[in-house]
N, C-alpha and C. Protein backbone atom coordinates (compact mmCIF):
# COMPACT_ATOMS: atom_id res chain seq x y z
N UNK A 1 30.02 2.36 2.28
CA UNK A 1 28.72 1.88 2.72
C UNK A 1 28.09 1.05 1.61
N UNK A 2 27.95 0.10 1.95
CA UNK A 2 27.04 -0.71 1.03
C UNK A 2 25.41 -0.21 0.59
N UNK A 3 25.35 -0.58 -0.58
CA UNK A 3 24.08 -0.12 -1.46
C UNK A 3 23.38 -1.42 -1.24
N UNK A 4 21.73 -0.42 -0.76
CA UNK A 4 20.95 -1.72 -0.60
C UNK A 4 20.56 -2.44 -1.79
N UNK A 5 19.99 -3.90 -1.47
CA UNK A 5 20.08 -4.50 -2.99
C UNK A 5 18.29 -5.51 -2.04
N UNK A 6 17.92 -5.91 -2.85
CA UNK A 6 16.23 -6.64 -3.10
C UNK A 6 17.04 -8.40 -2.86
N UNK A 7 18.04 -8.54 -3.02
CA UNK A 7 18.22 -10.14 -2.34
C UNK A 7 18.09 -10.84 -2.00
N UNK A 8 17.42 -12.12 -2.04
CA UNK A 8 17.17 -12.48 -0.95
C UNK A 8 18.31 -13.11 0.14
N UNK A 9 17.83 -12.73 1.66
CA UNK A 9 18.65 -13.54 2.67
C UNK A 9 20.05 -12.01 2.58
N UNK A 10 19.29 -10.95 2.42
CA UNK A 10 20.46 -9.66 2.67
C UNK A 10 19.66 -9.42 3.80
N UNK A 11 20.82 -9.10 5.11
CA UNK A 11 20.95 -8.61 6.23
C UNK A 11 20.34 -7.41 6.84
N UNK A 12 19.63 -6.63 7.16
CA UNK A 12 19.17 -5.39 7.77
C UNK A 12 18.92 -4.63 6.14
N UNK A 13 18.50 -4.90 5.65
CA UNK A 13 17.23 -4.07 4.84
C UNK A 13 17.15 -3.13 5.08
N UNK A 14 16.89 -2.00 4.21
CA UNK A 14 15.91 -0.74 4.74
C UNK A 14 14.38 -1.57 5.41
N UNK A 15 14.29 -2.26 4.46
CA UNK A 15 12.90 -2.86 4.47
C UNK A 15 13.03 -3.76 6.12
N UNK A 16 13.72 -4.11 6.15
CA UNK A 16 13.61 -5.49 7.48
C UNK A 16 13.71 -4.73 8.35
N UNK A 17 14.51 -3.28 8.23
CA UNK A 17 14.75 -2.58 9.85
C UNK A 17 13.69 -1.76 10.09
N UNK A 18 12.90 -1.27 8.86
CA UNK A 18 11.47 -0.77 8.86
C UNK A 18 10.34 -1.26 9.46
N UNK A 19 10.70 -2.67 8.74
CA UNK A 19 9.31 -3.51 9.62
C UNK A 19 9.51 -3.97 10.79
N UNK A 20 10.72 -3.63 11.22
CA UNK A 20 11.36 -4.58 12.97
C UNK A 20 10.82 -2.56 13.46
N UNK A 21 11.21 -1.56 13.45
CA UNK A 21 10.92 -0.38 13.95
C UNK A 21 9.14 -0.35 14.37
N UNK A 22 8.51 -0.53 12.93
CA UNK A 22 7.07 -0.20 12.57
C UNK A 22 6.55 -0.96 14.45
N UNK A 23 7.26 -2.57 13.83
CA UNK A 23 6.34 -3.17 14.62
C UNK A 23 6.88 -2.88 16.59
N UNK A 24 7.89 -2.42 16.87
CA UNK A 24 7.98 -1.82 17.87
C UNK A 24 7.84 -1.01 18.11
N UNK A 25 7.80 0.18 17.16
CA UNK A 25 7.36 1.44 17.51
C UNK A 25 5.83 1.76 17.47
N UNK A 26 4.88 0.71 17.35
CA UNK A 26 3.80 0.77 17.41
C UNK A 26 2.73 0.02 18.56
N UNK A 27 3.91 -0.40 19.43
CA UNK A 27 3.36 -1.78 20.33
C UNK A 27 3.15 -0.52 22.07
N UNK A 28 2.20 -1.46 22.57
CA UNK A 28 1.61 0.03 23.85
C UNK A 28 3.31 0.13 24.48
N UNK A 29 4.48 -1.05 24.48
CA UNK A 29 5.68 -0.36 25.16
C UNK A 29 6.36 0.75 24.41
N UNK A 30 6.14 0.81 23.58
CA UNK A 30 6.64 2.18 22.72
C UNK A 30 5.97 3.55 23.31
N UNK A 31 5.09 3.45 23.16
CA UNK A 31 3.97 4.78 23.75
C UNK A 31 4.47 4.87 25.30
N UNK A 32 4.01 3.83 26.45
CA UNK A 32 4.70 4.42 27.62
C UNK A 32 5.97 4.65 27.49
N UNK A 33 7.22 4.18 26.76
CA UNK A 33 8.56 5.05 26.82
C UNK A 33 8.13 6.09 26.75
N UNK A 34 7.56 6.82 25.19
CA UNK A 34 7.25 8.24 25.13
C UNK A 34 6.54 8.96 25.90
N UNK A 35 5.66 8.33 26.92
CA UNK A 35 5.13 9.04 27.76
C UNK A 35 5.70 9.48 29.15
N UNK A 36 6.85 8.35 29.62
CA UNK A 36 7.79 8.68 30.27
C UNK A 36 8.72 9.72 29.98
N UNK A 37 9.60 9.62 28.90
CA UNK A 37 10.25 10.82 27.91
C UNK A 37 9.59 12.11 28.64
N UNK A 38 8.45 11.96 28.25
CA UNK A 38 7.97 13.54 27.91
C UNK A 38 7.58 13.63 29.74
N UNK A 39 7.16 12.77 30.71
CA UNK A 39 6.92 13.16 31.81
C UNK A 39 8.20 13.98 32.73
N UNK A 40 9.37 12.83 32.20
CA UNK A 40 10.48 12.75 32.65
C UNK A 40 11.37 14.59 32.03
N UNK A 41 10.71 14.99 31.01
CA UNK A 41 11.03 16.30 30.89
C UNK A 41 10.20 17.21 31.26
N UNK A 42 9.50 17.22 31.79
CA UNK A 42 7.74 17.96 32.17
C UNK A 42 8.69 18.09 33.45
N UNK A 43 8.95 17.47 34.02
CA UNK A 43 9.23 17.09 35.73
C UNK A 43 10.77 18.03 35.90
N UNK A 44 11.34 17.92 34.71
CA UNK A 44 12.72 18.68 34.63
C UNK A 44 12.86 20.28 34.61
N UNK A 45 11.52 20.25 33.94
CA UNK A 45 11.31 21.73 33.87
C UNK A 45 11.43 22.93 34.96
N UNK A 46 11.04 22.54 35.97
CA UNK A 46 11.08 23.36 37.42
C UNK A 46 13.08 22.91 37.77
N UNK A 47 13.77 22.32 37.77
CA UNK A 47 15.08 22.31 37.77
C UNK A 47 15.75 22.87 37.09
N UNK A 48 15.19 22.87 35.52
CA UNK A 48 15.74 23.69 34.76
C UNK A 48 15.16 25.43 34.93
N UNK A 49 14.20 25.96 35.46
CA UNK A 49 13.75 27.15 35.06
C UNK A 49 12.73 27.49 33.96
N UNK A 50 12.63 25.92 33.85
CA UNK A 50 11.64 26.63 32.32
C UNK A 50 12.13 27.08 30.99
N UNK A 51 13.73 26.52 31.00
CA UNK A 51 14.35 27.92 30.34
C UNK A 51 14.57 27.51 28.77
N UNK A 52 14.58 28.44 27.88
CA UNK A 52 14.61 28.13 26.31
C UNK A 52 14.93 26.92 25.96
N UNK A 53 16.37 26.36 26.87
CA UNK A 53 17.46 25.66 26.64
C UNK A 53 16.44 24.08 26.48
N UNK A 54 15.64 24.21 27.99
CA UNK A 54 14.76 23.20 28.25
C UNK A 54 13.48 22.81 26.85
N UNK A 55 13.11 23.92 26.35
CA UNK A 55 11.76 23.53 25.87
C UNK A 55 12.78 23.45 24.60
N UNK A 56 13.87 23.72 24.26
CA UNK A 56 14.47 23.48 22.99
C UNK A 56 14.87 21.78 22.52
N UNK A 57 14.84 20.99 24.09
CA UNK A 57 14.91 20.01 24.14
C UNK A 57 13.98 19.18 23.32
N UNK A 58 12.38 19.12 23.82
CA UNK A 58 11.39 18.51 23.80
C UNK A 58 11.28 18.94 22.27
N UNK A 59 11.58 19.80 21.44
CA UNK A 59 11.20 20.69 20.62
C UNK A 59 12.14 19.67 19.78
N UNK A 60 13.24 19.66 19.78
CA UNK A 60 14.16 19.14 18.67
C UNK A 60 14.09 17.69 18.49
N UNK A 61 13.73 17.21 19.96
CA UNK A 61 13.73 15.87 19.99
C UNK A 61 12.15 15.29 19.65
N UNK A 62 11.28 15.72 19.27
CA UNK A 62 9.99 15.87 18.49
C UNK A 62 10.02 15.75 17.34
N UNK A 63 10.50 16.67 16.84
CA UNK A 63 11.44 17.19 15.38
C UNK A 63 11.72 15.88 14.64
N UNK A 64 12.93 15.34 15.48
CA UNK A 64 13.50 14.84 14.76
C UNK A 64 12.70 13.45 14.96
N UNK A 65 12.25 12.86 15.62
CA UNK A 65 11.39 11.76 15.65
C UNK A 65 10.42 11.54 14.36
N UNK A 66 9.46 12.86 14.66
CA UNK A 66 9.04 13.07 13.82
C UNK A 66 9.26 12.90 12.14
N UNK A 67 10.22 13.47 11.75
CA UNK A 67 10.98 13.12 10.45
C UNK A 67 11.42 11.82 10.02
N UNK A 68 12.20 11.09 11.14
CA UNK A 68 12.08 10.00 10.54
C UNK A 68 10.92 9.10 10.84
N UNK A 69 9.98 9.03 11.59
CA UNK A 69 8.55 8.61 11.41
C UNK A 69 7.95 8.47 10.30
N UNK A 70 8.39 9.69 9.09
CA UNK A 70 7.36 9.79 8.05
C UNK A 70 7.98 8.69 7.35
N UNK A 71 9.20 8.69 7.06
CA UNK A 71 9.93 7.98 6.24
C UNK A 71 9.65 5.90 6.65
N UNK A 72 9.29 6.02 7.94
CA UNK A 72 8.89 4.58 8.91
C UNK A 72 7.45 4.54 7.91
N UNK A 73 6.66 5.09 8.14
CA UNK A 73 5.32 5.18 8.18
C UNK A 73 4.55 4.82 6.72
N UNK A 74 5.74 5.88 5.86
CA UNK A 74 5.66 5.56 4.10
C UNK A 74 6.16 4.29 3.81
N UNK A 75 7.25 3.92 4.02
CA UNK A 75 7.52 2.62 3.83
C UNK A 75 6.41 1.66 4.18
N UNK A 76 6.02 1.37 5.45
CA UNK A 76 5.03 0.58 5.99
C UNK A 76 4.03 0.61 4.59
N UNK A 77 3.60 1.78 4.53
CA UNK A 77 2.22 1.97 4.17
C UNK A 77 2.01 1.22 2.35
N UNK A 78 3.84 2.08 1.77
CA UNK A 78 4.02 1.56 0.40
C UNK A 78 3.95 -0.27 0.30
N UNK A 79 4.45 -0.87 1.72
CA UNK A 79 4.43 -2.29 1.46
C UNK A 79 3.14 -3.31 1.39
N UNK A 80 2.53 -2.18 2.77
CA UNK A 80 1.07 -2.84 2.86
C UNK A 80 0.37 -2.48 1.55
N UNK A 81 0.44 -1.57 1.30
CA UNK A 81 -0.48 -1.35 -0.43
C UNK A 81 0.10 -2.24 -1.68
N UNK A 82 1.31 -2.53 -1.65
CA UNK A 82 1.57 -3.19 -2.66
C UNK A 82 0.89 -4.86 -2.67
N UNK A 83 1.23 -5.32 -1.34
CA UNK A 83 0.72 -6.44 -1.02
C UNK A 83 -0.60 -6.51 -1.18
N UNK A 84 -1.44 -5.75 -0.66
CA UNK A 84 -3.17 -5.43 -1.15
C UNK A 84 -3.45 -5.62 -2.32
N UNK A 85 -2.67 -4.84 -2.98
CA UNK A 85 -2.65 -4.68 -4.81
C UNK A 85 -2.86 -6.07 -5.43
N UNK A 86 -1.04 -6.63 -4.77
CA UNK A 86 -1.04 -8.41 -5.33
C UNK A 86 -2.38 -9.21 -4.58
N UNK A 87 -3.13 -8.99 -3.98
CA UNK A 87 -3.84 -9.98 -3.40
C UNK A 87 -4.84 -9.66 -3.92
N UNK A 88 -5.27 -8.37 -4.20
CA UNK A 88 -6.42 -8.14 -5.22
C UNK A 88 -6.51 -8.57 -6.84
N UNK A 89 -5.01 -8.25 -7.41
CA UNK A 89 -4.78 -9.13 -8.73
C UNK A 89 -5.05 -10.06 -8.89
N UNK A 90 -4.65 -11.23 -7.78
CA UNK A 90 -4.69 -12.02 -8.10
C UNK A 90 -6.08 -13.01 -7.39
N UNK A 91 -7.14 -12.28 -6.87
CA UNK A 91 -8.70 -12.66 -6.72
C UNK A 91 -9.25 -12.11 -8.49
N UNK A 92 -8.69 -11.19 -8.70
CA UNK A 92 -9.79 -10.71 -10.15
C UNK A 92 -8.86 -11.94 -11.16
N UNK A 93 -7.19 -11.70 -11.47
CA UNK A 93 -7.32 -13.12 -12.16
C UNK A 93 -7.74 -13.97 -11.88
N UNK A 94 -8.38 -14.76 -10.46
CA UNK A 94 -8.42 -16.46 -10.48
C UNK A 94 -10.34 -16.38 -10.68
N UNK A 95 -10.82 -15.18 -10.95
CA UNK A 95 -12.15 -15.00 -11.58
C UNK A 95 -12.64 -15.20 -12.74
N UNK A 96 -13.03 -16.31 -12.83
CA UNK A 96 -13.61 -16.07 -14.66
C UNK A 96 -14.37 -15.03 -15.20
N UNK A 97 -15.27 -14.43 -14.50
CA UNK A 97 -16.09 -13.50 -15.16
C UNK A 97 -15.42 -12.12 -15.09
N UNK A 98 -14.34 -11.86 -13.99
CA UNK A 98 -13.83 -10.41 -13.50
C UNK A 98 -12.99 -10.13 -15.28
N UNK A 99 -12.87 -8.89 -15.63
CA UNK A 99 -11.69 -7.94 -16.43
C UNK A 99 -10.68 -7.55 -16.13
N UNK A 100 -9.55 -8.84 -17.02
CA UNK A 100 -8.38 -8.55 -17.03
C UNK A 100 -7.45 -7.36 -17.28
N UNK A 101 -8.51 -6.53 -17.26
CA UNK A 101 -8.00 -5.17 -17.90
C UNK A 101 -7.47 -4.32 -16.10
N UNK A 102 -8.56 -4.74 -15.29
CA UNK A 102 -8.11 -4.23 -13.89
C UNK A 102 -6.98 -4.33 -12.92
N UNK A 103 -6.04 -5.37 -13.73
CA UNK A 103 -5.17 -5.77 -13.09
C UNK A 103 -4.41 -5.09 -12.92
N UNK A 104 -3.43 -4.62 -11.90
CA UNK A 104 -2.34 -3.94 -12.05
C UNK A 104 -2.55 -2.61 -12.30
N UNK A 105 -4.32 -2.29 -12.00
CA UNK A 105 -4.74 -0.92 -12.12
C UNK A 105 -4.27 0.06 -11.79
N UNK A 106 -3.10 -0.08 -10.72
CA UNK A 106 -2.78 0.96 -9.81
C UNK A 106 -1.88 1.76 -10.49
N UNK A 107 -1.11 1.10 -11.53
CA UNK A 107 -0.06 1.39 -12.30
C UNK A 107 -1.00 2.44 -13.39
N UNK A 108 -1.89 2.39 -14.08
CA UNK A 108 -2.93 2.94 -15.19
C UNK A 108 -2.34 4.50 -14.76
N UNK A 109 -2.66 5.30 -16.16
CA UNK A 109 -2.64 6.52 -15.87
C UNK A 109 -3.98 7.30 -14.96
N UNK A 110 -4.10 8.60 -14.66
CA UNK A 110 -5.32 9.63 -14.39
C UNK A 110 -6.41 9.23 -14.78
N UNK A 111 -6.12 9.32 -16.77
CA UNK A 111 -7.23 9.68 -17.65
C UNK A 111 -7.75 8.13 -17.34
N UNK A 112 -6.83 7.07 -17.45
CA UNK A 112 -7.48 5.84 -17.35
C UNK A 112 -8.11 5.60 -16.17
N UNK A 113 -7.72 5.94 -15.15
CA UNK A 113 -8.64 5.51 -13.92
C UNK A 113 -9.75 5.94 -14.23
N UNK A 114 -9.95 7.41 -14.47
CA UNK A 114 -11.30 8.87 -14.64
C UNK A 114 -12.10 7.84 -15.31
N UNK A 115 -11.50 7.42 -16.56
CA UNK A 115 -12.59 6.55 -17.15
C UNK A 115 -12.89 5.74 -16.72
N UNK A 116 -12.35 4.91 -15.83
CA UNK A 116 -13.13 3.43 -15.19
C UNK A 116 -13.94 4.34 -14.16
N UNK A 117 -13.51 4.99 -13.71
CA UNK A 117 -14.56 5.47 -12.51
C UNK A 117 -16.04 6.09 -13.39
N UNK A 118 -16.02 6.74 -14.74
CA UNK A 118 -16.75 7.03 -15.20
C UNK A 118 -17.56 5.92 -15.28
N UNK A 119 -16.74 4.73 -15.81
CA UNK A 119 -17.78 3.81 -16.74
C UNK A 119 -18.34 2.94 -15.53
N UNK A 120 -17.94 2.65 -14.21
CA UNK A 120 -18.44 2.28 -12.89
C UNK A 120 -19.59 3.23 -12.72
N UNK A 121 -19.69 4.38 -12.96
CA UNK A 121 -20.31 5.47 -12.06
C UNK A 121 -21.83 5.27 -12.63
N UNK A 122 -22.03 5.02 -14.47
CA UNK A 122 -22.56 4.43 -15.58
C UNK A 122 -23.18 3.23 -15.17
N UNK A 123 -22.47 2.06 -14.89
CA UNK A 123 -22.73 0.96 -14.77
C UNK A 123 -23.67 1.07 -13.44
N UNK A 124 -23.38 1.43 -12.05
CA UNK A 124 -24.13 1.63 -11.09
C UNK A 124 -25.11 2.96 -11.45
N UNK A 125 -25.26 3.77 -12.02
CA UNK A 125 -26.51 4.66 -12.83
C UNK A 125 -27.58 3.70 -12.98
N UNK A 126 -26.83 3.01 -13.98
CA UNK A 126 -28.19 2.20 -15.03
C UNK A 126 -28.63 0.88 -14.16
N UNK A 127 -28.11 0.32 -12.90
CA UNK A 127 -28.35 -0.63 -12.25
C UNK A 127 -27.66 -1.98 -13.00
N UNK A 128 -27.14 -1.49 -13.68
CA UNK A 128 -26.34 -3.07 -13.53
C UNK A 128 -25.10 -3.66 -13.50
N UNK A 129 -25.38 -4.64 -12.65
CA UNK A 129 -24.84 -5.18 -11.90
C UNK A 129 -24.09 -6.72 -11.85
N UNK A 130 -24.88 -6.89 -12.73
CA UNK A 130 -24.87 -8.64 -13.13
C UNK A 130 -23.59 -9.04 -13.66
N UNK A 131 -23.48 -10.29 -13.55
CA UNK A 131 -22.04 -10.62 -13.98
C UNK A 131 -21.84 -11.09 -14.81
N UNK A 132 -23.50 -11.54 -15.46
CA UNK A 132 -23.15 -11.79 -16.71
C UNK A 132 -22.95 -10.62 -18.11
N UNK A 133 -23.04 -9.42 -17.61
CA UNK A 133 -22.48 -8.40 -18.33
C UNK A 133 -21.31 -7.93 -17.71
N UNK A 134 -20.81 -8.18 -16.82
CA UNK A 134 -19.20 -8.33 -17.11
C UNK A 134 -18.65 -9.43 -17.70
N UNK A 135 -18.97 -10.44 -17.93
CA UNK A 135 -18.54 -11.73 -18.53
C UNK A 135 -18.46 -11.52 -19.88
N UNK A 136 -19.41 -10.64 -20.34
CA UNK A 136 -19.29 -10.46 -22.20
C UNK A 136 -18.56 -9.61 -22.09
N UNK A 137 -18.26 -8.45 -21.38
CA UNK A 137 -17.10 -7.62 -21.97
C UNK A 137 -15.48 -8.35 -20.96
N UNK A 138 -15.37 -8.87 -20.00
CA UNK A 138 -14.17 -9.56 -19.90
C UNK A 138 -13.95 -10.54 -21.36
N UNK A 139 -14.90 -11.12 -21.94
CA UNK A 139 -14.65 -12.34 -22.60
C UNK A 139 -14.03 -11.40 -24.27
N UNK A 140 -14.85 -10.83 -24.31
CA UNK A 140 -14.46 -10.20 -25.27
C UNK A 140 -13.70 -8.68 -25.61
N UNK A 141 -12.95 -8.08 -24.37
CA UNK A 141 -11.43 -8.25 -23.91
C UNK A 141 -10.65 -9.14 -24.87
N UNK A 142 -10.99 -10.25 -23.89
CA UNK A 142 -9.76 -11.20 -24.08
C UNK A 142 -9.54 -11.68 -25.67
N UNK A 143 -10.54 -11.48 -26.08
CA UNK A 143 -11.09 -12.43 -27.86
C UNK A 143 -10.06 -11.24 -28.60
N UNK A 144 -10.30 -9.91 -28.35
CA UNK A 144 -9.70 -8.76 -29.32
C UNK A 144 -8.24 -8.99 -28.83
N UNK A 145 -7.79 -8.68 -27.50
CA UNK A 145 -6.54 -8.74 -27.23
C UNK A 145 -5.62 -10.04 -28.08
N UNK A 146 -6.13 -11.20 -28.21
CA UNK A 146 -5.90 -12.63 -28.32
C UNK A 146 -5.67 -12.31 -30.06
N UNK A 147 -6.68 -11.50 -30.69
CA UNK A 147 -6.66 -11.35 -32.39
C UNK A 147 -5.38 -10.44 -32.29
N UNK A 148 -4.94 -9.86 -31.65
CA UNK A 148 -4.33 -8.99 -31.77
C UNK A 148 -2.73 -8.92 -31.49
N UNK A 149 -2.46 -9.89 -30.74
CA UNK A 149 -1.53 -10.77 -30.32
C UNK A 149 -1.14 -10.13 -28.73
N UNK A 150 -1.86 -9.30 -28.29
CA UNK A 150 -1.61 -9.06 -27.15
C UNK A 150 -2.55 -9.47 -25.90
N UNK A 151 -2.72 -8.84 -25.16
CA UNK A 151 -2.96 -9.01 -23.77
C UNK A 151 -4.28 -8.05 -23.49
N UNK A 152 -5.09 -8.43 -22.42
CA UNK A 152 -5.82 -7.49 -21.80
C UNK A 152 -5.48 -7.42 -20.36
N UNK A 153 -4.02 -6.22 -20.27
CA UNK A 153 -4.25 -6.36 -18.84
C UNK A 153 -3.10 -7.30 -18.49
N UNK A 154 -2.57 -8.11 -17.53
CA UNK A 154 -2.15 -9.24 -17.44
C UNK A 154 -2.98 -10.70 -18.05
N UNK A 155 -1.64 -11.55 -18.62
CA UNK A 155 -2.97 -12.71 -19.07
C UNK A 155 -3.20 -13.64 -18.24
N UNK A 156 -4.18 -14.17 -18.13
CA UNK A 156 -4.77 -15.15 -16.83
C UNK A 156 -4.08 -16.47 -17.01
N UNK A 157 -3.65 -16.60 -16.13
CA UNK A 157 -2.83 -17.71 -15.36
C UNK A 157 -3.70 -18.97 -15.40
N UNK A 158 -3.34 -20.04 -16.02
CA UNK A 158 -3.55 -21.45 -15.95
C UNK A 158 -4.31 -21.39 -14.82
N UNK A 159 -5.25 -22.07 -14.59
CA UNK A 159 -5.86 -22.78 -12.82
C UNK A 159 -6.79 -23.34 -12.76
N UNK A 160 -7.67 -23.42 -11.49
CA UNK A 160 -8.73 -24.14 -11.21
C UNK A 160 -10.13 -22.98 -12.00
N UNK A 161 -10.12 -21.91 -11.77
CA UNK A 161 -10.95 -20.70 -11.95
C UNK A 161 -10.68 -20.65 -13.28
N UNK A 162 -9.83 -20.44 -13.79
CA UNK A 162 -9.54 -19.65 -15.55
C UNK A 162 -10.22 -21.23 -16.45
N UNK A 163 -9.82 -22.34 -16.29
CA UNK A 163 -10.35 -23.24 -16.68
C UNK A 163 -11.95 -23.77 -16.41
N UNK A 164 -12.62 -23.15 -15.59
CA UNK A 164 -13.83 -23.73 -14.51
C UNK A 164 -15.15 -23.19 -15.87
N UNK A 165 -16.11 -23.40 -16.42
CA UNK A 165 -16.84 -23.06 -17.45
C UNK A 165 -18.41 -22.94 -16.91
């Protein structure tokens, strides 16, 4: 069996058969199958007796839907968040005044989030809000990182915004 690989122009994906499932298994013809399914065994029940054999049916075949659902559902959810992530990165880089330090936040440890949420929690306390006090501490971020030979964060990308004064 072949090992999946990130390629581009590779054939049935985990990822491509995920998002071909997601998006059919979420469309109203998906739901009436399952509602047929389950009528279509509701209705069986008086033929069958009712009997263990019967409700063991509906039971396993639940089950197992179920299970791989989660695995449908996580995927979906890990792609849509990642994509969110990049589209949020890259509104706070093409910001002059935003902190490059937020980028790629998602990655930060506990203690580091705790503290931004602290120093947010602070910042909305004391009422402010202004952007020109985020502008002195983005700017000077960048001034220490820059003495230092590193980075704050990802470094901001050439553009219309990073250049705009």
């Amino acid at each position: 069996m072949d090992e999946p690989t990130d390629e581009p122009g590779t054939h049935h994906s985990f990822s491509d058969i995920a998002r071909h499932a997601a998006d059919w298994l979420g469309s109203p013809w998906a739901f009436v199958g399952a509602c047929v399914v389950v009528l279509a065994w509701a209705l069986a029940g008086p033929v069958f007796g009712f009997s263990d054999a019967w409700q063991l049916v509906i039971n396993t075949g639940t089950t197992i839907a179920t299970f791989l659902m989660v695995f449908l559902i996580q995927n979906t959810q890990n792609r849509d968040a990642r994509a969110v992530h990049l589209k949020l990165d890259e509104l706070i880089r093409s910001q002059h005044d935003a902190r490059n330090r937020l980028i790629d936040l998602e990655s930060g440890t506990d203690q580091e989030l705790d503290a931004l949420k602290r120093e947010f929690h602070s910042i909305r306390s004391s009422g402010k809000h202004s952007a020109s006090s985020r502008a002195g501490e983005s700017a000077a971020e960048d001034d220490t990182a820059r003495e230092h030979g590193g980075s704050a964060g990802v470094a901001r990308k050439a553009g219309p915004a990073a250049g705009a004064s």
